[in-house]
N, C-alpha and C. Protein backbone atom coordinates (compact mmCIF):
# COMPACT_ATOMS: atom_id res chain seq x y z
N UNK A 1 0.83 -1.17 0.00
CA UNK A 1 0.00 0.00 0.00
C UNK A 1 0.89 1.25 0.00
N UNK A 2 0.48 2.26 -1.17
CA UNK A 2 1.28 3.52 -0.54
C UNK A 2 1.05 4.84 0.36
N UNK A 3 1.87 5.27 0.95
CA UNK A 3 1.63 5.88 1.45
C UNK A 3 1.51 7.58 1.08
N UNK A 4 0.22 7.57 1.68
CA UNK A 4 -0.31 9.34 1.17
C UNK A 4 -0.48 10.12 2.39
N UNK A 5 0.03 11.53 2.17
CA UNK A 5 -0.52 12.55 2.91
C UNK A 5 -1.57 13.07 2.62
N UNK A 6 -2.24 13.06 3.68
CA UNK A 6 -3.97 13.34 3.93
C UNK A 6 -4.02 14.42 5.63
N UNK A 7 -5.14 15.18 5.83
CA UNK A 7 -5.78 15.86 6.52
C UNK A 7 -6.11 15.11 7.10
N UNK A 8 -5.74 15.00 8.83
CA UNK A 8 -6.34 14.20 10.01
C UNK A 8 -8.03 14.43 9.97
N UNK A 9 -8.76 13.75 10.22
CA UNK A 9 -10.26 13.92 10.88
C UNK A 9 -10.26 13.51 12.06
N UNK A 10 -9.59 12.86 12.63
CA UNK A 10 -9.59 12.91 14.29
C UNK A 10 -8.55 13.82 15.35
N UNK A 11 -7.74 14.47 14.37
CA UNK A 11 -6.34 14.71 15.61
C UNK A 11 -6.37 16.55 14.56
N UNK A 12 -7.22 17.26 14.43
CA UNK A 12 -7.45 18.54 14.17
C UNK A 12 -7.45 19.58 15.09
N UNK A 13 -6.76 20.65 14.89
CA UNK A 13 -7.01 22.49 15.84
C UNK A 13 -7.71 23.20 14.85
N UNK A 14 -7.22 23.35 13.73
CA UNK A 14 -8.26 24.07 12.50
C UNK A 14 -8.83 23.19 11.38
N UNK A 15 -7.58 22.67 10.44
CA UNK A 15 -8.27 22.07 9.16
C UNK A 15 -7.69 20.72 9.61
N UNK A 16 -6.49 20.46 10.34
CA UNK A 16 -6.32 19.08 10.67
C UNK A 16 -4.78 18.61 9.66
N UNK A 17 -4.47 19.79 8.87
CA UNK A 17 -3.23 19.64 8.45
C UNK A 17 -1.84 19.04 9.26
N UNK A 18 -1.36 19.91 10.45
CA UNK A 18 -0.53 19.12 11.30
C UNK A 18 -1.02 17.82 11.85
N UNK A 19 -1.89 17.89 12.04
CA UNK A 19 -2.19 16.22 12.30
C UNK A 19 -1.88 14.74 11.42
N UNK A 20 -2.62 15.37 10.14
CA UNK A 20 -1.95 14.56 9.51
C UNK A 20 -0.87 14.51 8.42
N UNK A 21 0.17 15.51 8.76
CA UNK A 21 1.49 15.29 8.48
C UNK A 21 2.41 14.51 9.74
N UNK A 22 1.96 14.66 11.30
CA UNK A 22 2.20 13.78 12.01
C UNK A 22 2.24 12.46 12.02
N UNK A 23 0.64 12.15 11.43
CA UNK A 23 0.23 10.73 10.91
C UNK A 23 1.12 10.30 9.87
N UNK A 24 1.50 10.97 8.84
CA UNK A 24 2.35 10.38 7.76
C UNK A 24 3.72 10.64 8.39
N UNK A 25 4.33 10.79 9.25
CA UNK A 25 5.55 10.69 9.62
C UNK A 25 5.60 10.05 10.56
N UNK A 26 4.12 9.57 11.55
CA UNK A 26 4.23 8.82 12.85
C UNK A 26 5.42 9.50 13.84
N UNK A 27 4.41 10.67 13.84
CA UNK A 27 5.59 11.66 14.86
C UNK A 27 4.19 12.05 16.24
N UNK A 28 4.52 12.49 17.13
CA UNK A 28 3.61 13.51 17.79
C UNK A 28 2.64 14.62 16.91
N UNK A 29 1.77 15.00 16.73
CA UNK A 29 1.41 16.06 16.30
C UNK A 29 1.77 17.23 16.92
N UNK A 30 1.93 17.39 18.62
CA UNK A 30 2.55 18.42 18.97
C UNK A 30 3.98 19.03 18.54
N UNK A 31 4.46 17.97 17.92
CA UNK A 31 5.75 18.59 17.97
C UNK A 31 5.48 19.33 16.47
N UNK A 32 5.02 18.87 15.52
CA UNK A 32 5.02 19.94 14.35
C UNK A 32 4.20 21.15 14.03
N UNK A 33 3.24 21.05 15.62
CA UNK A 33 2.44 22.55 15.77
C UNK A 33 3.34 23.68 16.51
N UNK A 34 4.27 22.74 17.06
CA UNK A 34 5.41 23.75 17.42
C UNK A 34 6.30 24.04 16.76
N UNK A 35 6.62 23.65 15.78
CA UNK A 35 7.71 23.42 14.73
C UNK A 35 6.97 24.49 13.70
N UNK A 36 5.42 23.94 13.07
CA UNK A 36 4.73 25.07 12.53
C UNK A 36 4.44 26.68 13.24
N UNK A 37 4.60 26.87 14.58
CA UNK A 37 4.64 28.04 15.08
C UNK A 37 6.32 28.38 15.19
N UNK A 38 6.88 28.07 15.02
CA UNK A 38 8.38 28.63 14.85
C UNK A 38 8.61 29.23 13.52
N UNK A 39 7.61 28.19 12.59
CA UNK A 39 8.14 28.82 11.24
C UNK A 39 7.12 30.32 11.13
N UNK A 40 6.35 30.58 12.37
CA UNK A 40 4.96 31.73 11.45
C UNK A 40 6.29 32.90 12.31
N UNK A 41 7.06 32.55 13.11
CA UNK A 41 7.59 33.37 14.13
C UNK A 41 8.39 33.79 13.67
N UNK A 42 9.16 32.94 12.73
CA UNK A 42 10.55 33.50 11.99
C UNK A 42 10.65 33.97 10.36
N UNK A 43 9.28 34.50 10.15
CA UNK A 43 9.56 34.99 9.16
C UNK A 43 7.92 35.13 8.54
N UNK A 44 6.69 34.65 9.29
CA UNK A 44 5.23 34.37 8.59
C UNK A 44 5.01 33.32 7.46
N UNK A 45 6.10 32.55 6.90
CA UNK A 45 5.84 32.35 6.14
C UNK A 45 5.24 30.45 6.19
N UNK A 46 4.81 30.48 7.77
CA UNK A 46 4.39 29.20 7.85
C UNK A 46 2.97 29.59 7.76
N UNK A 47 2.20 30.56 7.39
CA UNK A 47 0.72 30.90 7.74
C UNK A 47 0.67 30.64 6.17
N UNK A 48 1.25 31.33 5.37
CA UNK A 48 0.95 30.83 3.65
C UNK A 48 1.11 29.45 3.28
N UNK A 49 2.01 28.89 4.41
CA UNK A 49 2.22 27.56 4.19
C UNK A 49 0.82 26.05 4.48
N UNK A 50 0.49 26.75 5.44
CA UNK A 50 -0.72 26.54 6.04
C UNK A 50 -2.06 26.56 5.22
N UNK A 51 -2.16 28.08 4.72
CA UNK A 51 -2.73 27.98 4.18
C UNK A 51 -3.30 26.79 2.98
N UNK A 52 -1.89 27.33 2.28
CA UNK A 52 -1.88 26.05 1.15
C UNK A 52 -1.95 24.94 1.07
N UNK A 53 -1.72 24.40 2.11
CA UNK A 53 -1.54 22.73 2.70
C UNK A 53 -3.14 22.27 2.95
N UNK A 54 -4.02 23.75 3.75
CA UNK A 54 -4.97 23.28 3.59
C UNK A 54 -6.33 22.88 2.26
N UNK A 55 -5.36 23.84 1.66
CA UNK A 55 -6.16 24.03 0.62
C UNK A 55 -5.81 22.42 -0.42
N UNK A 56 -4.68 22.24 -0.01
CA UNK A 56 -4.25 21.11 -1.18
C UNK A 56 -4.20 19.74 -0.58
N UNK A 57 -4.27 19.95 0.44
CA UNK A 57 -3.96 18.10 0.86
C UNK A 57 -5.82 17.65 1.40
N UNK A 58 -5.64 16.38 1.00
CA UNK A 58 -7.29 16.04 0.62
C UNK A 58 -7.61 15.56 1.76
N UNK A 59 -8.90 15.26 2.36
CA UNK A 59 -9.37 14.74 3.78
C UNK A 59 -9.51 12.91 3.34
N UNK A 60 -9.18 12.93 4.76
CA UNK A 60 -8.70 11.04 4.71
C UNK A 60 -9.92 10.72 4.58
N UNK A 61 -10.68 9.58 3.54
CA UNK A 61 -11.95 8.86 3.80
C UNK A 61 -11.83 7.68 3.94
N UNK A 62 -12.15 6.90 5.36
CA UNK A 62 -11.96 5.91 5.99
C UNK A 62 -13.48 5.61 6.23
């Protein structure tokens, strides 16, 4: 099976993006909402990033 990045539906704060980039790395999700707030801190450019991620990565249907 391969593996895809998808939008959490269980482990969400807004659209559920860090969640499931957690899920596809089998990491914490906390650690890349902190990792994603470092990047909005050092420069904003994790909020466009965000954005886009939500806009482009598809919701998991299970």
């Amino acid at each position: 099976m391969e593996k895809r990045l998808y939008k959490s539906r269980t482990d969400k704060k807004l659209d559920g993006v860090c969640g499931g980039i957690a899920e596809y790395f089998n990491i914490d999700s906390t650690l890349i909402r902190l990792a994603w707030i470092l990047f909005v801190c050092l420069g904003g450019s994790g909020i466009l990033a965000y954005i886009i991620a939500a806009i482009v990565m598809p919701v998991k249907t299970e």
